[in-house]
PDB file of N, CA and C in Angstrom:
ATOM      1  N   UNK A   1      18.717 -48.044-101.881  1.00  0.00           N
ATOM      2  CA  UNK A   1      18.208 -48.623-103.124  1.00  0.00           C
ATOM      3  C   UNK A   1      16.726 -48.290-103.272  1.00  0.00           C
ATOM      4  N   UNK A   2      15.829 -47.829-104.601  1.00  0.00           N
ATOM      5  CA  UNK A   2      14.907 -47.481-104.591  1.00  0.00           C
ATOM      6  C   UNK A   2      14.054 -49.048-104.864  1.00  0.00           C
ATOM      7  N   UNK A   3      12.708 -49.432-104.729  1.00  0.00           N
ATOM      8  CA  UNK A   3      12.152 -50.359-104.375  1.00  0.00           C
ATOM      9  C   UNK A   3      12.112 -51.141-106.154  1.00  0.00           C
ATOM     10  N   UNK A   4      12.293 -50.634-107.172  1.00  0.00           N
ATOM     11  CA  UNK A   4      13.051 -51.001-108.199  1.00  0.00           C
ATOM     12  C   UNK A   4      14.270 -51.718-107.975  1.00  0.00           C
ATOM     13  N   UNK A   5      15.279 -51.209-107.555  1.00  0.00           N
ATOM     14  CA  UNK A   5      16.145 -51.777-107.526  1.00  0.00           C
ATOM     15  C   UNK A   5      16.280 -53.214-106.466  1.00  0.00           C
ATOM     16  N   UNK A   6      15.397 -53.010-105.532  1.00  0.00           N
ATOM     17  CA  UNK A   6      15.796 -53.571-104.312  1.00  0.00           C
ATOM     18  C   UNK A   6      14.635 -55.242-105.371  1.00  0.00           C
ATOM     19  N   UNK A   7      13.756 -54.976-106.213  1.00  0.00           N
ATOM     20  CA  UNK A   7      12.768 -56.026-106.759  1.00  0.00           C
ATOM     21  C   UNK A   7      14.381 -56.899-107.434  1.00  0.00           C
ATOM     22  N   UNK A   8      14.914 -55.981-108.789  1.00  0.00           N
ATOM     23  CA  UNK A   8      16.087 -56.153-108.993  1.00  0.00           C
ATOM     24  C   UNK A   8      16.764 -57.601-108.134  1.00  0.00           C
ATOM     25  N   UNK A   9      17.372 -57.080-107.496  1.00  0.00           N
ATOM     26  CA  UNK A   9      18.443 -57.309-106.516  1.00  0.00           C
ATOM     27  C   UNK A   9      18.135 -58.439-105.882  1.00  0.00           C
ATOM     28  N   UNK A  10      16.889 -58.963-105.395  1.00  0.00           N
ATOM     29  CA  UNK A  10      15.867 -59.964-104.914  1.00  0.00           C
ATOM     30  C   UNK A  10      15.738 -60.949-105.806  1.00  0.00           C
ATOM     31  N   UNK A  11      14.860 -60.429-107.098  1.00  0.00           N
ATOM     32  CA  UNK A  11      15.307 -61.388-108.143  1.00  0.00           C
ATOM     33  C   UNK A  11      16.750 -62.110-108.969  1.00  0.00           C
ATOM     34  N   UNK A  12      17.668 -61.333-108.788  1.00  0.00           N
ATOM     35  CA  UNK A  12      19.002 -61.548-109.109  1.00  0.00           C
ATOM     36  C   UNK A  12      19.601 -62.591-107.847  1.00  0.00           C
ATOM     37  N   UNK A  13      19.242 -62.225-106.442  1.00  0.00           N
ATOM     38  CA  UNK A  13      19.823 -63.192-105.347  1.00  0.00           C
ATOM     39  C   UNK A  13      19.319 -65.097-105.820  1.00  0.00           C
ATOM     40  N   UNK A  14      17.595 -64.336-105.652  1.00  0.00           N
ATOM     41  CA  UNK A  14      17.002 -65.825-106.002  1.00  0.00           C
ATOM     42  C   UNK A  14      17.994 -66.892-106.976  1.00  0.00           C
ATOM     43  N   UNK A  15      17.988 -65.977-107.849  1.00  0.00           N
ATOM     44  CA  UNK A  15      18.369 -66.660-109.163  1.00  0.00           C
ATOM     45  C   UNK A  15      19.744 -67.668-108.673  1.00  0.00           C
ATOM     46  N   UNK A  16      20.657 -66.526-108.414  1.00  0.00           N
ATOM     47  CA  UNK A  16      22.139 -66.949-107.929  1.00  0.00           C
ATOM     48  C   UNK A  16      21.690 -68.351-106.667  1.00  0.00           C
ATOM     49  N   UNK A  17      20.794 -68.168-105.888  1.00  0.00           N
ATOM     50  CA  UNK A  17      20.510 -68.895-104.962  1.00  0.00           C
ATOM     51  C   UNK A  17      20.005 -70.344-105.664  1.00  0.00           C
ATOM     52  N   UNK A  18      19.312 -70.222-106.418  1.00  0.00           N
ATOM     53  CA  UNK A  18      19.063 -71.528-107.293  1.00  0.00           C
ATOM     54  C   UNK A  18      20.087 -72.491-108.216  1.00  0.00           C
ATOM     55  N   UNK A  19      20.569 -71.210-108.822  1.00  0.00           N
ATOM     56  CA  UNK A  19      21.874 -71.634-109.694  1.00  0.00           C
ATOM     57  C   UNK A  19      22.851 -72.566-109.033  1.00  0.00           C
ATOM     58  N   UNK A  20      23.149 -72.198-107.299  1.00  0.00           N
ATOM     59  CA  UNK A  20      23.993 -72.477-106.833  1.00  0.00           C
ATOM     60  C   UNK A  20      23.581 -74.373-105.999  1.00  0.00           C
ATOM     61  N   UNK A  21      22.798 -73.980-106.015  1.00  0.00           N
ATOM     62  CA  UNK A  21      22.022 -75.455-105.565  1.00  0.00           C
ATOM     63  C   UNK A  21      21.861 -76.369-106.761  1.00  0.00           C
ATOM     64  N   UNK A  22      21.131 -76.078-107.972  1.00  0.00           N
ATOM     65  CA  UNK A  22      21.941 -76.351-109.279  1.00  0.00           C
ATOM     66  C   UNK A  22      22.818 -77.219-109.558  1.00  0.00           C
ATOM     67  N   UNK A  23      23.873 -76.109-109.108  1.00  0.00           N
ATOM     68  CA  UNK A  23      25.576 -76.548-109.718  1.00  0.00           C
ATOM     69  C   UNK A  23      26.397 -77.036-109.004  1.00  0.00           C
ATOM     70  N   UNK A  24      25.861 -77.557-108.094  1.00  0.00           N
ATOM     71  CA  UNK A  24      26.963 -77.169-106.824  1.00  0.00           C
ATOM     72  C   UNK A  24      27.850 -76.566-106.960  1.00  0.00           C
ATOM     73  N   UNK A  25      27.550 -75.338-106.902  1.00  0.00           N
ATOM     74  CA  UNK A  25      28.471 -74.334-106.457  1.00  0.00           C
ATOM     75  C   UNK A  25      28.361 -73.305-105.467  1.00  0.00           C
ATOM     76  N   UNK A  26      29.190 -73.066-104.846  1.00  0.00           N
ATOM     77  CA  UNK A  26      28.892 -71.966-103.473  1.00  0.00           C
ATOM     78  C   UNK A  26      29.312 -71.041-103.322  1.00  0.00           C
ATOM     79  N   UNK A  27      28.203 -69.636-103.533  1.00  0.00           N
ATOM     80  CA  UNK A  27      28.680 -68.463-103.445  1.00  0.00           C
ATOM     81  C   UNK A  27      27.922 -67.519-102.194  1.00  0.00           C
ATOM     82  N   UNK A  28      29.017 -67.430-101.332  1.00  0.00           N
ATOM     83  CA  UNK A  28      28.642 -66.673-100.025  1.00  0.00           C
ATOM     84  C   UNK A  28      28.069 -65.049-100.025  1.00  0.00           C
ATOM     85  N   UNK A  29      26.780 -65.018 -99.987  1.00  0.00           N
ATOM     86  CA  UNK A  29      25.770 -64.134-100.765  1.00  0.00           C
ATOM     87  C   UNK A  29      26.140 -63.054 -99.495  1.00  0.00           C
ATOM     88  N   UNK A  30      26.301 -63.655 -98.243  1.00  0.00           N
ATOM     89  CA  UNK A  30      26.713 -62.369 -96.955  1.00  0.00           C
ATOM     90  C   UNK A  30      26.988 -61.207 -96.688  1.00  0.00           C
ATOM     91  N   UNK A  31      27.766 -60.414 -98.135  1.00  0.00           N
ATOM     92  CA  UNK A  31      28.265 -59.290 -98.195  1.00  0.00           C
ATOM     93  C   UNK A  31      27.153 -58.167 -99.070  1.00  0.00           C
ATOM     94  N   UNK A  32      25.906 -59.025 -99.612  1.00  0.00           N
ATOM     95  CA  UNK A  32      24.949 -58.012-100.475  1.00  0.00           C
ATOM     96  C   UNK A  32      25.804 -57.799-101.429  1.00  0.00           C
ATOM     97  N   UNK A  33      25.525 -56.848-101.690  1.00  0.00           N
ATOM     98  CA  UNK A  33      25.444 -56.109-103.085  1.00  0.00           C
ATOM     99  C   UNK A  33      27.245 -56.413-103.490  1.00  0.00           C
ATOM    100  N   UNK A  34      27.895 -56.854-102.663  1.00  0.00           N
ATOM    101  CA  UNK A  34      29.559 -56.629-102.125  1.00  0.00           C
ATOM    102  C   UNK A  34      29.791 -57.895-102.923  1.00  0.00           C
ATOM    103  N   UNK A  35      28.405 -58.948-103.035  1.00  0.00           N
ATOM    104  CA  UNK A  35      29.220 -60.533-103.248  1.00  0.00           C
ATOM    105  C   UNK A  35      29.990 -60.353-104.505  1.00  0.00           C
ATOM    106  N   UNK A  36      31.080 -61.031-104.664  1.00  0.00           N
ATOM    107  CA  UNK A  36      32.027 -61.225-105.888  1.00  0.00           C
ATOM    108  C   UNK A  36      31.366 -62.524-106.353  1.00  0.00           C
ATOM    109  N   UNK A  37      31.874 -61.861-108.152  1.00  0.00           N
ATOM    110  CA  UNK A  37      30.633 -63.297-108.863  1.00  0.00           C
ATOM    111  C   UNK A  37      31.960 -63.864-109.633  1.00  0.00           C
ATOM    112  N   UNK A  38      32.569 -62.563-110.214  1.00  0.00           N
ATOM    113  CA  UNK A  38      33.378 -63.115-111.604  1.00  0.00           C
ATOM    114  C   UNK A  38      34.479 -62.010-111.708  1.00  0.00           C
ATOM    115  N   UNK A  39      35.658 -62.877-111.767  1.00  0.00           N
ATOM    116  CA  UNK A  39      37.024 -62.393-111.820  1.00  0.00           C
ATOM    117  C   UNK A  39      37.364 -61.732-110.388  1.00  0.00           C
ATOM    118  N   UNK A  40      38.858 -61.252-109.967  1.00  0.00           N
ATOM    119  CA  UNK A  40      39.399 -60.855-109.231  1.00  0.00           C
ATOM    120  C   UNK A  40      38.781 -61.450-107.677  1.00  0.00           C
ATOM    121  N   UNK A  41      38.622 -63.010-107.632  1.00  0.00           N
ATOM    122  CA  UNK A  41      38.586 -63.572-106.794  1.00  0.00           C
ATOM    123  C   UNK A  41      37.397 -64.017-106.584  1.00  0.00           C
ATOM    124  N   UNK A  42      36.316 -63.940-107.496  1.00  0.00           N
ATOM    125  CA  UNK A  42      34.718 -63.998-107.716  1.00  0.00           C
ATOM    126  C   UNK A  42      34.822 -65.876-108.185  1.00  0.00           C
ATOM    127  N   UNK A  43      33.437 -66.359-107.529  1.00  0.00           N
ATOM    128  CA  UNK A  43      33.986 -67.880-107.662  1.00  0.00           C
ATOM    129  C   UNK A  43      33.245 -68.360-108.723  1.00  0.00           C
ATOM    130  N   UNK A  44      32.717 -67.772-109.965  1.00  0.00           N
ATOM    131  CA  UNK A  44      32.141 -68.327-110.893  1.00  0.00           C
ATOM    132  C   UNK A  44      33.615 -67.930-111.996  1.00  0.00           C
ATOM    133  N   UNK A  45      33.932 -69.155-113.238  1.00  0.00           N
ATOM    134  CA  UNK A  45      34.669 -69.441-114.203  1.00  0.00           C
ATOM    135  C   UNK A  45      33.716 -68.763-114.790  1.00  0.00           C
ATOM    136  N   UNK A  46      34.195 -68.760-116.467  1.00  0.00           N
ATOM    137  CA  UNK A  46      33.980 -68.231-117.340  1.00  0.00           C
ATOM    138  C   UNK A  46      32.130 -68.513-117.660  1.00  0.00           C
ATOM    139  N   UNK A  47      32.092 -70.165-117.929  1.00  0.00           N
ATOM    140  CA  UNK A  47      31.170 -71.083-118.577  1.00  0.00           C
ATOM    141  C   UNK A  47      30.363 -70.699-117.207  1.00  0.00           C
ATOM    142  N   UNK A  48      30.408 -71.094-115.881  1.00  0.00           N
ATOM    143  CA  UNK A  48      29.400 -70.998-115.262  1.00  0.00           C
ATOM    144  C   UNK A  48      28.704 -69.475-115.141  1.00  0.00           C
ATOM    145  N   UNK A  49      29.793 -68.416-115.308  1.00  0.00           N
ATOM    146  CA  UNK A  49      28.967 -67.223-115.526  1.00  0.00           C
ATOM    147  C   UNK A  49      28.007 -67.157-116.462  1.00  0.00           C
ATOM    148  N   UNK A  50      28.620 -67.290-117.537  1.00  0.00           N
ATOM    149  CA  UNK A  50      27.515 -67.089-119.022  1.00  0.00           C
ATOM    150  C   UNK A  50      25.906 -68.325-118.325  1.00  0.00           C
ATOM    151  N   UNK A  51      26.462 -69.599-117.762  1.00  0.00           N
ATOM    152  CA  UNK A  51      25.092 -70.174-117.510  1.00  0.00           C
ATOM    153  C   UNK A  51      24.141 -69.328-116.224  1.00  0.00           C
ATOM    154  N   UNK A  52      24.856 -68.748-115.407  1.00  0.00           N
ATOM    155  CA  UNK A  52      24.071 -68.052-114.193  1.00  0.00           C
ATOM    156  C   UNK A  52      23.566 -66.498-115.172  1.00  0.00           C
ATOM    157  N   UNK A  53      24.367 -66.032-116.027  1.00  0.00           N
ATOM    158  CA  UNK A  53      23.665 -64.883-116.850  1.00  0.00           C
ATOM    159  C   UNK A  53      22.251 -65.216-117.352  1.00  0.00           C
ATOM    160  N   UNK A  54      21.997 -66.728-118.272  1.00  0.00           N
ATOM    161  CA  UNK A  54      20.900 -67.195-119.016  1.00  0.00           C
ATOM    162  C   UNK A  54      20.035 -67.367-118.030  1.00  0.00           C
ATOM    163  N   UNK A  55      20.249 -67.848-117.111  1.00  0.00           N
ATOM    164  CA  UNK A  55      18.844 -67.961-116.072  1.00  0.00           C
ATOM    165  C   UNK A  55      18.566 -66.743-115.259  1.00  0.00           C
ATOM    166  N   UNK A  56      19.588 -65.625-115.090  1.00  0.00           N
ATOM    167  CA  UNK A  56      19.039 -64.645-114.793  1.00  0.00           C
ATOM    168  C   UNK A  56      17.833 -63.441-115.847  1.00  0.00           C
ATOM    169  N   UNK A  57      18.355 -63.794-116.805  1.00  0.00           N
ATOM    170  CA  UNK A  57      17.792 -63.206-118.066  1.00  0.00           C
ATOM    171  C   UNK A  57      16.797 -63.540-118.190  1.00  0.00           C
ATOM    172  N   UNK A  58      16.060 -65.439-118.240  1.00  0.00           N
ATOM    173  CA  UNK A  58      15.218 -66.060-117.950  1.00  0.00           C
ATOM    174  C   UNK A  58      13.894 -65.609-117.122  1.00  0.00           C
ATOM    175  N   UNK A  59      14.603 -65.353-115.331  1.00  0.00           N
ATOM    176  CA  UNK A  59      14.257 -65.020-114.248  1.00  0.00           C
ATOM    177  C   UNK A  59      13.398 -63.497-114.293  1.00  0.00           C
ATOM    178  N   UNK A  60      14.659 -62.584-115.452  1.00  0.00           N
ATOM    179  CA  UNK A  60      14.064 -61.457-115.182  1.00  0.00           C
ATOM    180  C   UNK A  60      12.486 -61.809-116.570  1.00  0.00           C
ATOM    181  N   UNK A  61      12.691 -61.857-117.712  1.00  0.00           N
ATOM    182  CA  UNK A  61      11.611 -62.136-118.396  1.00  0.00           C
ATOM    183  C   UNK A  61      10.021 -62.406-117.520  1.00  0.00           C
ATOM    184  N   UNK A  62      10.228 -63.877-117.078  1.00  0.00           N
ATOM    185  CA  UNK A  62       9.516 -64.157-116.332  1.00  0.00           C
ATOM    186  C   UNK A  62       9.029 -63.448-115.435  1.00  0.00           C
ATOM    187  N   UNK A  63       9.418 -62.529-114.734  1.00  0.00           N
ATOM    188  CA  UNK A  63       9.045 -61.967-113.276  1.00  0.00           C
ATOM    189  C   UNK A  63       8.463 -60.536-114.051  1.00  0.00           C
ATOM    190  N   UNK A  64       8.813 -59.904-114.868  1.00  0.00           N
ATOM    191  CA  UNK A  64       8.958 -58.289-115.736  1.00  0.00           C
ATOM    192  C   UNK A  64       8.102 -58.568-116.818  1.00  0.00           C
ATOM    193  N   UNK A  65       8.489 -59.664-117.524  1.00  0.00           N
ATOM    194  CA  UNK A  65       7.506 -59.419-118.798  1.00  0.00           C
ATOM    195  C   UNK A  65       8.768 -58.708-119.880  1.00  0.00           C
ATOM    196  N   UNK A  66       9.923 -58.387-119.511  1.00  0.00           N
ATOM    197  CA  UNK A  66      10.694 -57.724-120.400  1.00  0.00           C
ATOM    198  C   UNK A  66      11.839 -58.618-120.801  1.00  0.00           C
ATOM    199  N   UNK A  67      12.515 -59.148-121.861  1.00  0.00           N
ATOM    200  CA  UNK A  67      13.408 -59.643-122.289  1.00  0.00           C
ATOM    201  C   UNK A  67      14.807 -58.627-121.987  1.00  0.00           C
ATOM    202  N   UNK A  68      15.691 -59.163-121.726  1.00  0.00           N
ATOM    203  CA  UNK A  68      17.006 -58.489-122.246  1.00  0.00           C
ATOM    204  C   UNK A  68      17.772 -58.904-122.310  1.00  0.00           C
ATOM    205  N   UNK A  69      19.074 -58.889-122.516  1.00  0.00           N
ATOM    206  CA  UNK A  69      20.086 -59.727-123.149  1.00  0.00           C
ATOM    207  C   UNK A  69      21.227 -58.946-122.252  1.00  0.00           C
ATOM    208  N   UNK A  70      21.887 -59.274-121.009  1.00  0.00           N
ATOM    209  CA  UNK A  70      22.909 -59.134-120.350  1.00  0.00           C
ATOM    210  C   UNK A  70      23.784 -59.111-120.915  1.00  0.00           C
ATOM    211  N   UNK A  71      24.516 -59.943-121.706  1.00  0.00           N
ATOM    212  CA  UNK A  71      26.233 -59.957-121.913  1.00  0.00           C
ATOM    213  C   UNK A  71      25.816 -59.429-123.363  1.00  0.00           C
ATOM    214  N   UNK A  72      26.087 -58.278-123.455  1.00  0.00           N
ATOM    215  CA  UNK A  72      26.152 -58.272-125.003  1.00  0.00           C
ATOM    216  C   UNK A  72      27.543 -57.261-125.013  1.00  0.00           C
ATOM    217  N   UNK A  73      27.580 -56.198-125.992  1.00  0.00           N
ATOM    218  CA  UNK A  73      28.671 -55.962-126.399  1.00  0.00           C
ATOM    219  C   UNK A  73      28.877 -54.689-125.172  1.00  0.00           C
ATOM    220  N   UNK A  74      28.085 -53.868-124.996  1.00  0.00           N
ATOM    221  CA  UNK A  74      27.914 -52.476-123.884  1.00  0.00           C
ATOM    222  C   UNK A  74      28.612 -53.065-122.399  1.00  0.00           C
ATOM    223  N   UNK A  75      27.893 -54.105-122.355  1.00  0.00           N
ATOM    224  CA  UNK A  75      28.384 -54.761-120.941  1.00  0.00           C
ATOM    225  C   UNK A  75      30.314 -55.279-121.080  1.00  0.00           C
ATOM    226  N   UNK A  76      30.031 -55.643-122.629  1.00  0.00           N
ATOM    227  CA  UNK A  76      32.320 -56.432-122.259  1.00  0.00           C
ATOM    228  C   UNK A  76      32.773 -54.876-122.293  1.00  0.00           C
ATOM    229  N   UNK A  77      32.266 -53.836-122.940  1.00  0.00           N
ATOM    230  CA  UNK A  77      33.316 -53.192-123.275  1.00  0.00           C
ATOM    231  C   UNK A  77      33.150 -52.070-122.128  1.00  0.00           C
ATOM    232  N   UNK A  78      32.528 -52.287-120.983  1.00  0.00           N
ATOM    233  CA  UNK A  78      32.718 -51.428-119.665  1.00  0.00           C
ATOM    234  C   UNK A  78      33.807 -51.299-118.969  1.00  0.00           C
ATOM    235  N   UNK A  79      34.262 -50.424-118.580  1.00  0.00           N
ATOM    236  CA  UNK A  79      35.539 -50.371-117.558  1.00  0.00           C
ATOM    237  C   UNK A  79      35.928 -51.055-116.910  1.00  0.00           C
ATOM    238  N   UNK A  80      34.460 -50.867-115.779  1.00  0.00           N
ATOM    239  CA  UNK A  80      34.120 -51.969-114.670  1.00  0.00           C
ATOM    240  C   UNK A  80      33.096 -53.055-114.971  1.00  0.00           C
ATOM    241  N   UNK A  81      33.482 -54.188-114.922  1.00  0.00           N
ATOM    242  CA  UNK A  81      32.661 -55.563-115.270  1.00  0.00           C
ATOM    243  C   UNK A  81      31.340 -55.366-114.911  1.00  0.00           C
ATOM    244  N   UNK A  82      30.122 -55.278-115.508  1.00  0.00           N
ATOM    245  CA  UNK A  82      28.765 -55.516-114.671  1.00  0.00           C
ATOM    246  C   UNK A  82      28.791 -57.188-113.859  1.00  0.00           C
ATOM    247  N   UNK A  83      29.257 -57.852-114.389  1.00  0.00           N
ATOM    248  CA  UNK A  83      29.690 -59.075-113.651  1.00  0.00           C
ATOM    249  C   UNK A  83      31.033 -59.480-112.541  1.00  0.00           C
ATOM    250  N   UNK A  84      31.151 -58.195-112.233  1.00  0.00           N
ATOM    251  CA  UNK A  84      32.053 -58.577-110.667  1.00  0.00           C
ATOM    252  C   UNK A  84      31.800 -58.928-109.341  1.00  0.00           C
ATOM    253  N   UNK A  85      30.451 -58.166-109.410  1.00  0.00           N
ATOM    254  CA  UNK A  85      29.471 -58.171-108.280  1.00  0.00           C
ATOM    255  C   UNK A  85      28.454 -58.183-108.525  1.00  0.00           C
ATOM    256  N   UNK A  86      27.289 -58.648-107.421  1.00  0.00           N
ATOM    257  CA  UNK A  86      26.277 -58.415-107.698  1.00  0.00           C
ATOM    258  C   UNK A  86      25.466 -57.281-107.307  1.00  0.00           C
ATOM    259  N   UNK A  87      26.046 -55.969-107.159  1.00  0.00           N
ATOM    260  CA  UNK A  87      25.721 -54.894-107.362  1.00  0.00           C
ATOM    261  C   UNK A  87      25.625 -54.617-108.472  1.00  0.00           C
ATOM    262  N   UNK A  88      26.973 -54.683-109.084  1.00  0.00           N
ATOM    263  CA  UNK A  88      27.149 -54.084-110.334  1.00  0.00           C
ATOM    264  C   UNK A  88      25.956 -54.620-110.900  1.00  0.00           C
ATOM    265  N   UNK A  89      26.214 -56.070-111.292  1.00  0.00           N
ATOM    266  CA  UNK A  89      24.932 -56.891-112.253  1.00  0.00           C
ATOM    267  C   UNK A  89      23.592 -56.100-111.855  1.00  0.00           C
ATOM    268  N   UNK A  90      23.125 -56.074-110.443  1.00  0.00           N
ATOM    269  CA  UNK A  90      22.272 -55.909-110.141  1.00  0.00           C
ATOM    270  C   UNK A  90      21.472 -54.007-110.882  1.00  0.00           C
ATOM    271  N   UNK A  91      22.753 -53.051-111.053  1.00  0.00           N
ATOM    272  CA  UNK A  91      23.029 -51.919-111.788  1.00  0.00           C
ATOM    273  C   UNK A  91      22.799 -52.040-112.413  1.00  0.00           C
ATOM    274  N   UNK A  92      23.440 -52.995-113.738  1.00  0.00           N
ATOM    275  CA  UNK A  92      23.527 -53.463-114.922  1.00  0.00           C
ATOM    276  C   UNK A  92      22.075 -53.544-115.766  1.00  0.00           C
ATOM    277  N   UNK A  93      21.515 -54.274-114.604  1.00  0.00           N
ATOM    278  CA  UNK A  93      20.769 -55.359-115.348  1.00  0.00           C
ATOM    279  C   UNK A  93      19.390 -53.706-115.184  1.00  0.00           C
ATOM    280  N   UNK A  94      19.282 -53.084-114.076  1.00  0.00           N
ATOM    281  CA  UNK A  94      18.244 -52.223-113.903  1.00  0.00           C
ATOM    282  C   UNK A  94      18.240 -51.120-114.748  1.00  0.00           C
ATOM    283  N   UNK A  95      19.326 -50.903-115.033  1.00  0.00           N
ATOM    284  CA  UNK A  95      19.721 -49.656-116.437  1.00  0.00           C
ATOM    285  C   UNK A  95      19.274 -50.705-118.016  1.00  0.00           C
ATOM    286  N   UNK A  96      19.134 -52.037-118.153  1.00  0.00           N
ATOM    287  CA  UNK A  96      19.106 -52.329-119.430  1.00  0.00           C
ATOM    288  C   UNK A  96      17.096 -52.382-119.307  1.00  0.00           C
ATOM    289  N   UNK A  97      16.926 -52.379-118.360  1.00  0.00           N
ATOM    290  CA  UNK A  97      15.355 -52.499-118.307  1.00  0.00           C
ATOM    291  C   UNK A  97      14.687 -51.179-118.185  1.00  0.00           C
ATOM    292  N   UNK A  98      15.339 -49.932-117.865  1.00  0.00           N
ATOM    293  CA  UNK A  98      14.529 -49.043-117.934  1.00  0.00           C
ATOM    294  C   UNK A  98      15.217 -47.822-119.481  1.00  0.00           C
ATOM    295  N   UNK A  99      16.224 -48.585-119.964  1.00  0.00           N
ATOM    296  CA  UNK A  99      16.997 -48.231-121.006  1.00  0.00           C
ATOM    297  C   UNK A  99      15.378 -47.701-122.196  1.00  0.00           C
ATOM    298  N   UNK A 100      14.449 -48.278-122.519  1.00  0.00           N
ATOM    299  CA  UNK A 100      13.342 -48.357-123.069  1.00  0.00           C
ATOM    300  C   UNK A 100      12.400 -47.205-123.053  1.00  0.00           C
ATOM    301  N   UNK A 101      12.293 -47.075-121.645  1.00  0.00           N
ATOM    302  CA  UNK A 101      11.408 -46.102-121.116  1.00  0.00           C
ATOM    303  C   UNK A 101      11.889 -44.918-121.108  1.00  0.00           C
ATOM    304  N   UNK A 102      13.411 -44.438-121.691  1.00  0.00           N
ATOM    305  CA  UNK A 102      13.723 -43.296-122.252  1.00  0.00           C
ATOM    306  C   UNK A 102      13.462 -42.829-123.317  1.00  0.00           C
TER     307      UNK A 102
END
């Protein structure tokens, strides 16, 4: 991971790490980039995803200075979920922030 991504990925854990203290909810972060968030056995429902999306979005603002909007239409209509993992997201979210600077 380049040190972009790895800022990424750090900020995205935090987030999940807060969320989860939060909500009580418990998601076993152990596997990196591997953790399952949503669907095919991922332990966030529908509603708690969309709320762990807003505070990541939040998180990234805050930390970047850049707004972006995760779930929008690019992200449902992907093959592979940016929300399965937090790789993917973590992908996701680093392609919508340097999307600009092209």
């Amino acid at each position: 991971m380049t040190v972009e991504k790895d800022k990424i990925f750090d900020l995205i854990v935090e987030t999940i790490k807060a969320f989860c203290i939060e909500n009580d909810i418990s998601i076993d972060l152990s596997e990196g980039r591997k953790t399952r968030l949503f669907g095919g056995g991922g332990p966030l429902d529908s509603i708690s995803l969309v709320s762990l999306i807003v505070q990541i979005e939040e998180t990234i603002e805050n930390k970047t200075g850049k707004a972006i909007i995760i779930a929008d239409e690019k992200a449902m209509s992907r093959k592979t979920s940016p929300f399965a993992s937090v790789g993917l997201l973590t992908d996701y979210v680093l392609e919508l922030l340097t999307e600009d600077e092209k």
